[in-house]
C-alpha atoms as a PDB file:
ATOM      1  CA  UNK A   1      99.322 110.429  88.165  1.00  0.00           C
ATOM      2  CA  UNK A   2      97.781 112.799  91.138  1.00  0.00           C
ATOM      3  CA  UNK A   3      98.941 113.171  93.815  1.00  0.00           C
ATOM      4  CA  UNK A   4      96.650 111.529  95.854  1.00  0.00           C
ATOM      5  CA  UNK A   5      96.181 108.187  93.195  1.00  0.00           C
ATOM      6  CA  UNK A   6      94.935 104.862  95.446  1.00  0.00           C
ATOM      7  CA  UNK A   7      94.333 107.011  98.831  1.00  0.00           C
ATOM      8  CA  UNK A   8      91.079 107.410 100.297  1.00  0.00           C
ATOM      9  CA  UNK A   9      89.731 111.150 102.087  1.00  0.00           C
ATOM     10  CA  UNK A  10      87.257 111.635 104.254  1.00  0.00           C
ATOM     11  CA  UNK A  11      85.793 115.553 104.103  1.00  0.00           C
ATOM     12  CA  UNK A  12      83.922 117.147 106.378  1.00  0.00           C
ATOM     13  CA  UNK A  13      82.023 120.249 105.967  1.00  0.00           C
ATOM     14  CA  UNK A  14      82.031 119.033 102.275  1.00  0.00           C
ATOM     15  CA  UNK A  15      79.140 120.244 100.985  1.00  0.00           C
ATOM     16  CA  UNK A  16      79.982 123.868 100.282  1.00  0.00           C
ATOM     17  CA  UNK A  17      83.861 126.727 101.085  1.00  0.00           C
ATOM     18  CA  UNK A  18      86.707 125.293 102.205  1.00  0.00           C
ATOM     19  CA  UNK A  19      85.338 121.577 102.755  1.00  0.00           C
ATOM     20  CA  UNK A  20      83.762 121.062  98.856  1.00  0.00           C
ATOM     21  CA  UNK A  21      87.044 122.842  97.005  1.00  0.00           C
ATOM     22  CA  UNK A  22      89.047 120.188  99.170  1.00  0.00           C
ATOM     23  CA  UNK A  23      86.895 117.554  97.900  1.00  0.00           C
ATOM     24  CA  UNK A  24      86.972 118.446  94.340  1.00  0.00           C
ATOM     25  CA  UNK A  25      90.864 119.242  94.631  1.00  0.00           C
ATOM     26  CA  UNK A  26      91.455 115.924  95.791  1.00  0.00           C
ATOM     27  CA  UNK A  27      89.284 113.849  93.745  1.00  0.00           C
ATOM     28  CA  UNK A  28      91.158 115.516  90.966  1.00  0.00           C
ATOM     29  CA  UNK A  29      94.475 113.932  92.524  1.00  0.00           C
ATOM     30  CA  UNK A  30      93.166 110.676  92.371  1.00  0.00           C
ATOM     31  CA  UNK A  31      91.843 109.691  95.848  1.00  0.00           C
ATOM     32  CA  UNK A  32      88.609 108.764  96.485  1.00  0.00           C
ATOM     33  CA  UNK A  33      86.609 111.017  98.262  1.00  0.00           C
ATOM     34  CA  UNK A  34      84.133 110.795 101.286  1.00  0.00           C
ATOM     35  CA  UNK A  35      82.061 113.533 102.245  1.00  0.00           C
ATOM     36  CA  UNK A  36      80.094 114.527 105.472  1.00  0.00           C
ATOM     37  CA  UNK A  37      78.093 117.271 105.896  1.00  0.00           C
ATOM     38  CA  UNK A  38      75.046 118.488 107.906  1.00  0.00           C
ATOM     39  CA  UNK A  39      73.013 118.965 104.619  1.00  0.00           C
ATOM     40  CA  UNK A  40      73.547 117.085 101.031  1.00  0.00           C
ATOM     41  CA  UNK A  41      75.535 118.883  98.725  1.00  0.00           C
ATOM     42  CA  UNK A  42      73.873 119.954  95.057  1.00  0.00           C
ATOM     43  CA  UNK A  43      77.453 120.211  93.994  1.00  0.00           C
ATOM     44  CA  UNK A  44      78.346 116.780  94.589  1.00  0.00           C
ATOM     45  CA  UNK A  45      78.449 115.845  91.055  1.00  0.00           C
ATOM     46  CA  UNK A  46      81.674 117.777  90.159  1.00  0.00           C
ATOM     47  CA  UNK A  47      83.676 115.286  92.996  1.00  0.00           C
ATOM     48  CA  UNK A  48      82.200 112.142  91.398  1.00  0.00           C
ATOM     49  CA  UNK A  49      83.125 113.391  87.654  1.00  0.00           C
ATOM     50  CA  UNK A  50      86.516 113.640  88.989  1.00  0.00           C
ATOM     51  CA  UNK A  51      86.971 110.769  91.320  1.00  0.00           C
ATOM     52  CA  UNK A  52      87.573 106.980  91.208  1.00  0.00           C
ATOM     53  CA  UNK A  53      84.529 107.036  93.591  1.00  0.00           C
ATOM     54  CA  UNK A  54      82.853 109.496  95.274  1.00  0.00           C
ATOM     55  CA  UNK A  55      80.347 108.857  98.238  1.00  0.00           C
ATOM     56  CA  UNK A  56      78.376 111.419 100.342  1.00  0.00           C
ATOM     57  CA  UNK A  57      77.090 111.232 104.431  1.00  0.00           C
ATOM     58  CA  UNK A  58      74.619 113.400 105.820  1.00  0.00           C
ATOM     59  CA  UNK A  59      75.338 113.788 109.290  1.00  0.00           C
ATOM     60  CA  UNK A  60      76.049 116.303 111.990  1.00  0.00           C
ATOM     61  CA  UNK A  61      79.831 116.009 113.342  1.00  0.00           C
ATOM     62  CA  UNK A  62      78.578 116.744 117.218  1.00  0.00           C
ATOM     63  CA  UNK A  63      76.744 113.065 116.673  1.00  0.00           C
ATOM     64  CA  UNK A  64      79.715 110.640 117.455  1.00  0.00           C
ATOM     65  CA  UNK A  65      77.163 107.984 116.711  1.00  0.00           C
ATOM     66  CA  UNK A  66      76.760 109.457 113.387  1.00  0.00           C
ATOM     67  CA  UNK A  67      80.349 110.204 112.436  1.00  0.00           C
ATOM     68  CA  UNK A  68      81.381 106.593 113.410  1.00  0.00           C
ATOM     69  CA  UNK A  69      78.881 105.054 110.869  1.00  0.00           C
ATOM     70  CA  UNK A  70      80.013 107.026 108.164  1.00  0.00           C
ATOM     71  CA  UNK A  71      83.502 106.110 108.669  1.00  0.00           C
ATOM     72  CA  UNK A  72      82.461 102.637 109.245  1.00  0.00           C
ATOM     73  CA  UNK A  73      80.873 102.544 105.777  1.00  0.00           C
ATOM     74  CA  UNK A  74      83.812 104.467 104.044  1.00  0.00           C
ATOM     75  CA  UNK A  75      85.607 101.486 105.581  1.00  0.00           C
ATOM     76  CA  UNK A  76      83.543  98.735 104.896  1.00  0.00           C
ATOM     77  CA  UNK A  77      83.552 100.091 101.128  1.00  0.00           C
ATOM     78  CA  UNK A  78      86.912 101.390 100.535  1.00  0.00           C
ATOM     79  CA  UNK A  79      88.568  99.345 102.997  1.00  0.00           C
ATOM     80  CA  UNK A  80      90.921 102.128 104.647  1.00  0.00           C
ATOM     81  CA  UNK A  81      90.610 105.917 105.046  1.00  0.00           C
ATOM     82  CA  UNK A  82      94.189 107.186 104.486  1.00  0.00           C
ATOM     83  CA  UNK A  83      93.200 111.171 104.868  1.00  0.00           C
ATOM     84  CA  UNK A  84      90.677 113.165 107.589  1.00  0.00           C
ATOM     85  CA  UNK A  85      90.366 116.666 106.841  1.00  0.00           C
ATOM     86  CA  UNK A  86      87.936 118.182 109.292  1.00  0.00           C
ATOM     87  CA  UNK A  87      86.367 121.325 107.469  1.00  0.00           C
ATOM     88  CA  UNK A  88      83.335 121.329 109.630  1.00  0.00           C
ATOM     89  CA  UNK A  89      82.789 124.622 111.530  1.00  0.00           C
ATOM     90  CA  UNK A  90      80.449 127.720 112.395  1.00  0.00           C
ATOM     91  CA  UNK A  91      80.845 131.092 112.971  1.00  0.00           C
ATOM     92  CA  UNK A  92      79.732 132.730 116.756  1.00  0.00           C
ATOM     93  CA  UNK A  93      80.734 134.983 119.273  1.00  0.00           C
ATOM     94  CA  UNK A  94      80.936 138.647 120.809  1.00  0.00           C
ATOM     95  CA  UNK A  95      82.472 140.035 124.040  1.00  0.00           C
ATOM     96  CA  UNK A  96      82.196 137.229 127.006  1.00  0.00           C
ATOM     97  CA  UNK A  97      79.578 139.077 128.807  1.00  0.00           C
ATOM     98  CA  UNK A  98      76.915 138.741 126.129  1.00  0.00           C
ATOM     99  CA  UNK A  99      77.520 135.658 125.013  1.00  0.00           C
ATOM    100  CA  UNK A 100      74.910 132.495 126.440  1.00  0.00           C
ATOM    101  CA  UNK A 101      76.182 129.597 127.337  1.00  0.00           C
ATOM    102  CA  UNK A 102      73.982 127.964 125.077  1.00  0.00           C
ATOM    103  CA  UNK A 103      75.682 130.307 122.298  1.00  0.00           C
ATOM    104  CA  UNK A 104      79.312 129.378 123.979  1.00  0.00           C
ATOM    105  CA  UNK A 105      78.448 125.788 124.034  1.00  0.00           C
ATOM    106  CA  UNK A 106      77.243 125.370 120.496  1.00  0.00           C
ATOM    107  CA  UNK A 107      80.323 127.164 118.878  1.00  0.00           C
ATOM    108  CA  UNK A 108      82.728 124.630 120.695  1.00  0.00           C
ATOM    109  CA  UNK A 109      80.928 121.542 120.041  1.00  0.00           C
ATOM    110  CA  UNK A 110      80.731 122.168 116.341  1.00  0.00           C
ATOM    111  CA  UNK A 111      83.994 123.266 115.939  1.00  0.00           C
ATOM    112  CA  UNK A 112      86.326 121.795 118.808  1.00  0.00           C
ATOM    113  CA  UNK A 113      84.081 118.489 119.796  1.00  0.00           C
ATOM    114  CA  UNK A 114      83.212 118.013 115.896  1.00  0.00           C
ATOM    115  CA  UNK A 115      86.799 118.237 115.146  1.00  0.00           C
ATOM    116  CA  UNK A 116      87.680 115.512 117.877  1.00  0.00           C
ATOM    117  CA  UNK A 117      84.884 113.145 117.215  1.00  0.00           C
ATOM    118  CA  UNK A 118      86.196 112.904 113.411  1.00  0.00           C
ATOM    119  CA  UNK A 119      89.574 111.912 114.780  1.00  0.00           C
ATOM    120  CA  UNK A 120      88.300 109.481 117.370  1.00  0.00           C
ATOM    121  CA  UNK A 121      86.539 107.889 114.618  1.00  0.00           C
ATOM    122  CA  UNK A 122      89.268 107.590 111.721  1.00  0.00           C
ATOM    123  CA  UNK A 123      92.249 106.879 114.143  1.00  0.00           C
ATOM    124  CA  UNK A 124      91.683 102.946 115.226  1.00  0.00           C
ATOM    125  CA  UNK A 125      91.309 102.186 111.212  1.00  0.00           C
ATOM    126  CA  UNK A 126      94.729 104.660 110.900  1.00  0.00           C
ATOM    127  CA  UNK A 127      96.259 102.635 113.880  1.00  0.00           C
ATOM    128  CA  UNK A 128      95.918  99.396 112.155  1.00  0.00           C
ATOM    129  CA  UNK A 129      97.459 100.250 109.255  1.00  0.00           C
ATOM    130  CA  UNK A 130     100.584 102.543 110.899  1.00  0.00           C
ATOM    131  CA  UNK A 131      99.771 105.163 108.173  1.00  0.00           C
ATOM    132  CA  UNK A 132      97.454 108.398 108.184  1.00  0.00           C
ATOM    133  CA  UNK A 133      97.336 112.071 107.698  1.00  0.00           C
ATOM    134  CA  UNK A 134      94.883 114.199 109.518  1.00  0.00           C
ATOM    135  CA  UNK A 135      94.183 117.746 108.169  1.00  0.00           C
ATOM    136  CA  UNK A 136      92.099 119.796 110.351  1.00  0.00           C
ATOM    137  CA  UNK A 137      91.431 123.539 109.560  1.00  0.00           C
ATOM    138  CA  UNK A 138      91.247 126.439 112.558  1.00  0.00           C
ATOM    139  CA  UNK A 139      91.501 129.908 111.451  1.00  0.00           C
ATOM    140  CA  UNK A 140      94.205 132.949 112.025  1.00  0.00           C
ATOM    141  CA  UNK A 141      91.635 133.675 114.615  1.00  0.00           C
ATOM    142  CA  UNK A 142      92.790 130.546 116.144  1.00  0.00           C
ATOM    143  CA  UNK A 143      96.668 131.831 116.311  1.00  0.00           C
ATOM    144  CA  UNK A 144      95.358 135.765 117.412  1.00  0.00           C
ATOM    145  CA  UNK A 145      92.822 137.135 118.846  1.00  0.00           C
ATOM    146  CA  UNK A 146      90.231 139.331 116.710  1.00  0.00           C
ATOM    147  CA  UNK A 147      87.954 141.689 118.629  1.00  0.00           C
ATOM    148  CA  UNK A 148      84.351 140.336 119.357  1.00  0.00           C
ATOM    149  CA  UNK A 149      85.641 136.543 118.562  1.00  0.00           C
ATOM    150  CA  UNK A 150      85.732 134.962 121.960  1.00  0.00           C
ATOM    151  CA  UNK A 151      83.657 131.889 120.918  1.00  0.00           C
ATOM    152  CA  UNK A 152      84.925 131.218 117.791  1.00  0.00           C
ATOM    153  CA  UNK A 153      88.599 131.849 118.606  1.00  0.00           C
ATOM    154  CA  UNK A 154      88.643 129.863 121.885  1.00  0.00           C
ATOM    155  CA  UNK A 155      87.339 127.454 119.181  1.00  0.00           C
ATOM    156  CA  UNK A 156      90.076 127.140 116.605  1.00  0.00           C
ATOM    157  CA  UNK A 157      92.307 127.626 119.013  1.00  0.00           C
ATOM    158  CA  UNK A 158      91.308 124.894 120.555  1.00  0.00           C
ATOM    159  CA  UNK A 159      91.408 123.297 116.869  1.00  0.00           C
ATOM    160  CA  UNK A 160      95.063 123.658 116.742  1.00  0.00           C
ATOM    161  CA  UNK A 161      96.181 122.336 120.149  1.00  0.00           C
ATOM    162  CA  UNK A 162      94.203 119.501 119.553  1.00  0.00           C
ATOM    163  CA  UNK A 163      96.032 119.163 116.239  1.00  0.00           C
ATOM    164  CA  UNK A 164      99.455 119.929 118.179  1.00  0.00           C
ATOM    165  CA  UNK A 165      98.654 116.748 120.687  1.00  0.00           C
ATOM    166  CA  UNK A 166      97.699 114.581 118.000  1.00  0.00           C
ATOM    167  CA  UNK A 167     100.740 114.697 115.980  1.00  0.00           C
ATOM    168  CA  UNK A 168     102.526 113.954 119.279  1.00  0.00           C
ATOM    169  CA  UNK A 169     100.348 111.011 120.403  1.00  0.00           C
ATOM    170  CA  UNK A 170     100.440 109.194 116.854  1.00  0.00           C
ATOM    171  CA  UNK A 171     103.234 110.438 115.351  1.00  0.00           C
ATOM    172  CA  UNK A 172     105.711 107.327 115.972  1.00  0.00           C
ATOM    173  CA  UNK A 173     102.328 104.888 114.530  1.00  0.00           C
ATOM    174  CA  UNK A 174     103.315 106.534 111.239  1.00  0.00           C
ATOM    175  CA  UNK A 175     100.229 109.039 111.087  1.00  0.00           C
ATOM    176  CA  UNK A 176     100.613 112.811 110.762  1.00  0.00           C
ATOM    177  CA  UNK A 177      98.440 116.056 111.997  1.00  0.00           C
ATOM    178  CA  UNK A 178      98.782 119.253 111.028  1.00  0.00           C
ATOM    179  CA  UNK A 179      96.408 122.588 110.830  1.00  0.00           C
ATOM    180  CA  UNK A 180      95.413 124.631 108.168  1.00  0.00           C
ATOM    181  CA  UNK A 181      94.748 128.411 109.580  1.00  0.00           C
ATOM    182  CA  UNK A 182      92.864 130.424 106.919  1.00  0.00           C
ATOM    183  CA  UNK A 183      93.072 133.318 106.672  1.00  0.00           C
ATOM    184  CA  UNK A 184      89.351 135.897 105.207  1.00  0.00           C
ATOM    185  CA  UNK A 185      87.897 133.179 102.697  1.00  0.00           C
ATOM    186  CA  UNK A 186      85.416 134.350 100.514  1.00  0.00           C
ATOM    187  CA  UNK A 187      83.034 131.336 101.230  1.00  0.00           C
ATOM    188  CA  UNK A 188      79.393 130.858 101.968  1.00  0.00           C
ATOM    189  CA  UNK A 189      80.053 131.460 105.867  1.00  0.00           C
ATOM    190  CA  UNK A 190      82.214 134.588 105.168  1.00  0.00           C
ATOM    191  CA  UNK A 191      79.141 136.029 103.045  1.00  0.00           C
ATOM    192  CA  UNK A 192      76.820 135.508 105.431  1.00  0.00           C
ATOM    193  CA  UNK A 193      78.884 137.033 108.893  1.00  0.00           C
ATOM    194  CA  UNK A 194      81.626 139.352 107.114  1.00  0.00           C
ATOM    195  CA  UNK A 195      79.920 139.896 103.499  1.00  0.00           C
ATOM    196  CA  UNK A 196      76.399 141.138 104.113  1.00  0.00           C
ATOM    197  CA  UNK A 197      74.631 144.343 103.911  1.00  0.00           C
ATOM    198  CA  UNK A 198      74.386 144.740 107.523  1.00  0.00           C
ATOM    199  CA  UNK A 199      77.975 144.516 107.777  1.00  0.00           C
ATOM    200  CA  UNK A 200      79.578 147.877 107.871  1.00  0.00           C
ATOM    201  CA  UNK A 201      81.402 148.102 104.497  1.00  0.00           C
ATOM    202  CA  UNK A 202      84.280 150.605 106.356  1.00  0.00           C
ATOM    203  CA  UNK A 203      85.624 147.393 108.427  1.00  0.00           C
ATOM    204  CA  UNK A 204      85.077 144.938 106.355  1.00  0.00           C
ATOM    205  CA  UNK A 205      87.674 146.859 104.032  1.00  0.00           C
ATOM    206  CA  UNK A 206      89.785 147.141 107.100  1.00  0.00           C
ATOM    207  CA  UNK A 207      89.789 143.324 107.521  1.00  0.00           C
ATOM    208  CA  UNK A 208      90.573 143.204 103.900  1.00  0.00           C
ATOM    209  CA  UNK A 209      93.647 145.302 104.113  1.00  0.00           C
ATOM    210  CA  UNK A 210      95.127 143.712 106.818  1.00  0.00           C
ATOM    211  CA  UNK A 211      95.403 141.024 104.081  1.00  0.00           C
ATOM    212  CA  UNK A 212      98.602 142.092 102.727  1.00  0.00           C
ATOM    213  CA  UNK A 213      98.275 140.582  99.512  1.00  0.00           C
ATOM    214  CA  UNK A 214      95.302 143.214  99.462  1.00  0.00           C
ATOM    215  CA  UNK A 215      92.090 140.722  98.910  1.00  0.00           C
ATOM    216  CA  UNK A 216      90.702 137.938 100.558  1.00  0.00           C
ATOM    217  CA  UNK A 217      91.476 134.175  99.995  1.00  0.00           C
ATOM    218  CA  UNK A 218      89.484 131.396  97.487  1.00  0.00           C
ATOM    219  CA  UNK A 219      88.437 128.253  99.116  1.00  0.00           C
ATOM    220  CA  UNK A 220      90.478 126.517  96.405  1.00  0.00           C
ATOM    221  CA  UNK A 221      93.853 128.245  98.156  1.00  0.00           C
ATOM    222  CA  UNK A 222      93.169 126.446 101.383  1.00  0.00           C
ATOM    223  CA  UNK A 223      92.397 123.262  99.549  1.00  0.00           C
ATOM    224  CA  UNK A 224      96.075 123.664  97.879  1.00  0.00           C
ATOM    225  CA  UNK A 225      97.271 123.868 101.434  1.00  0.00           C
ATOM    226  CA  UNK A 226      95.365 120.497 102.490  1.00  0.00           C
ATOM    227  CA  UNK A 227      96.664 118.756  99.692  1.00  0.00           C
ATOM    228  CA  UNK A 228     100.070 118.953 100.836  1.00  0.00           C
ATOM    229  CA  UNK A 229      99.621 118.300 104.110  1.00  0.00           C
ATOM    230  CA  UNK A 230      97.643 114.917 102.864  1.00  0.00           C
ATOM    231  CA  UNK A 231     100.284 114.660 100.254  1.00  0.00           C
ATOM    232  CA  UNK A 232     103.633 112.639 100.574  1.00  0.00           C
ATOM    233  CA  UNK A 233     105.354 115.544  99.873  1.00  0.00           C
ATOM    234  CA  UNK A 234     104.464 116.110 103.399  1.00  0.00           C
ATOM    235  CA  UNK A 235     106.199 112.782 104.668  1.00  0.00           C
ATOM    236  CA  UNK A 236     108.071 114.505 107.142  1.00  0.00           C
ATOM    237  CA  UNK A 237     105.744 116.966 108.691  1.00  0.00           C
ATOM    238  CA  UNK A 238     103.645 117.225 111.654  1.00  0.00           C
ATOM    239  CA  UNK A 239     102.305 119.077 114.080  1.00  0.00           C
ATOM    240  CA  UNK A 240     102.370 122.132 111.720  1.00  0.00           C
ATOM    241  CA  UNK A 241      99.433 124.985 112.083  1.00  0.00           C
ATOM    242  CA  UNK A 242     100.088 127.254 108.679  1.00  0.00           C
ATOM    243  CA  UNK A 243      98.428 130.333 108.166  1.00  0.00           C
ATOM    244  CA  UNK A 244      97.288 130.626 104.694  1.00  0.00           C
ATOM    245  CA  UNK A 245      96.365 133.698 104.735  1.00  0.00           C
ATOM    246  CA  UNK A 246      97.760 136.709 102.204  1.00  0.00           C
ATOM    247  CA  UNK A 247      99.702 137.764 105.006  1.00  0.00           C
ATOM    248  CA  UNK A 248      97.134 138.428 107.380  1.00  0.00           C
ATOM    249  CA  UNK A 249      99.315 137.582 111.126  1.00  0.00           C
ATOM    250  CA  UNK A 250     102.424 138.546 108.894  1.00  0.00           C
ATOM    251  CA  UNK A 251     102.394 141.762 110.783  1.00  0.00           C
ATOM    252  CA  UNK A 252     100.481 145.594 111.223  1.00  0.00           C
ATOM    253  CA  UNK A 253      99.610 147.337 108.437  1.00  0.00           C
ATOM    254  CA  UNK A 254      99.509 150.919 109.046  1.00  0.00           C
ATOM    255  CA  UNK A 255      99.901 152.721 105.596  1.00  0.00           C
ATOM    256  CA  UNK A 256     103.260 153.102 105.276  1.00  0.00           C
ATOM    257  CA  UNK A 257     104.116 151.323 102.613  1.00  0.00           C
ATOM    258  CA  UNK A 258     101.804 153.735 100.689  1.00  0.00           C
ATOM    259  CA  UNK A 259     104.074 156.309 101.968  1.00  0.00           C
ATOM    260  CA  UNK A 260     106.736 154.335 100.029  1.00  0.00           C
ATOM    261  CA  UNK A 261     104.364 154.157  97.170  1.00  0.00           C
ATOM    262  CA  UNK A 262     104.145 150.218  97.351  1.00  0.00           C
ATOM    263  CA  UNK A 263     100.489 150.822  97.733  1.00  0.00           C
ATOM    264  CA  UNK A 264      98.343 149.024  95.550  1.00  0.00           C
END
């Protein structure tokens, strides 16, 4: 029996990273998975092979109009939505003084309004029932700052106060909220900011070493982390925001443990 047998999750961001590993994690623990994503998802098929049922949304989470009908339908066909993870989210940023508004503006409503739209639109359903678990998933660059992040970390951390206030408003209705904060995951996203060619390969080592389990993270390791935060064996937590992250915020590396030849 998974861990998730009988309970129905709503994804977003499903359709590739972070948001389709959670899906295909979960529909291996039994639920019965919902996913919402800007674009359909060619990988879809390996959630319904492994669910009890499997349904897919195409929809943009800055539409409220949008998000609502897809929950409506998950409702109207599963008859309760028992898990929100909100993997949703874009990359953006650079020092304040060369960022657009428009730039500023897009960043945050993905990412921050996205995030509080799927909420907004899962909690009444959650309410009636006394019983939920909201996921939602910032970034270590929501818990520190990271040089030339302004948009994006004002973002996710933004993300996690949100998640903070949630698992205070709702927390005596029965339904929990806590934050996943990955760490580097090697994901479509990553590849296309961090992973390129025209990214210099000298810092992108750098941001690899500050990893201190010396690589950067699988989208199936933050899915493990959602899990038990949707889990039961999360009964009793809330208002959590783990980094999952090989150690990233653990500290400054310097070299010295190389000096203590603990290098790797």
């Amino acid at each position: 029996m998974g861990r998730l047998e009988g309970k129905v999750a709503f994804i977003t961001g499903a359709s590739s990273g972070i948001g389709l590993a959670t899906a295909q994690r979960f529909a291996r623990e039994g639920a019965r998975v919902v996913g919402l994503d800007l674009a359909a998802c060619p990988d879809w098929k390996s959630v319904e092979e492994a669910a009890p049922a499997a349904g897919f949304h195409v929809a943009d989470v800055r539409d409220a109009e949008a998000q609502q009908a897809a929950v409506d339908a998950a409702l109207a066909e599963h008859g309760a939505i028992d898990v929100l993870v909100t993997s949703a989210g874009i990359a953006g940023g650079g020092p304040v003084h060369l960022v657009s508004p428009e730039e500023w503006q897009r960043v945050q409503d993905v990412n921050l309004t996205g995030t509080f739209l799927s909420a907004k639109a899962v909690l009444p359903s959650m309410l009636e029932r006394r019983s939920g678990s909201i996921v939602t998933v910032a970034s270590v660059e929501g818990l520190e700052a990271a040089e030339g992040g302004s948009t994006y970390n004002a973002s996710k951390g933004g993300v996690i106060l949100l998640t903070k206030n949630l698992a205070m408003d709702y927390g005596r209705m029965g339904i929990r909220a806590n934050c996943v904060c990955p760490g580097f995951i090697d994901t479509p996203l990553f590849r296309q900011v961090v992973g390129g060619e025209s990214f210099p390969e000298e810092i992108r080592e750098r941001i690899r070493e500050q990893h201190k389990l010396g690589r950067f993270g699988r989208p199936e390791e933050i899915a493990g982390a959602a899990l038990f935060f949707a889990s039961d064996d999360a009964s009793f937590v809330t208002g959590t925001a783990l980094p999952v992250d090989g150690g990233f915020t653990a500290g400054h590396a310097v070299g010295v443990v190389e000096l203590m030849g603990l290098g790797g």
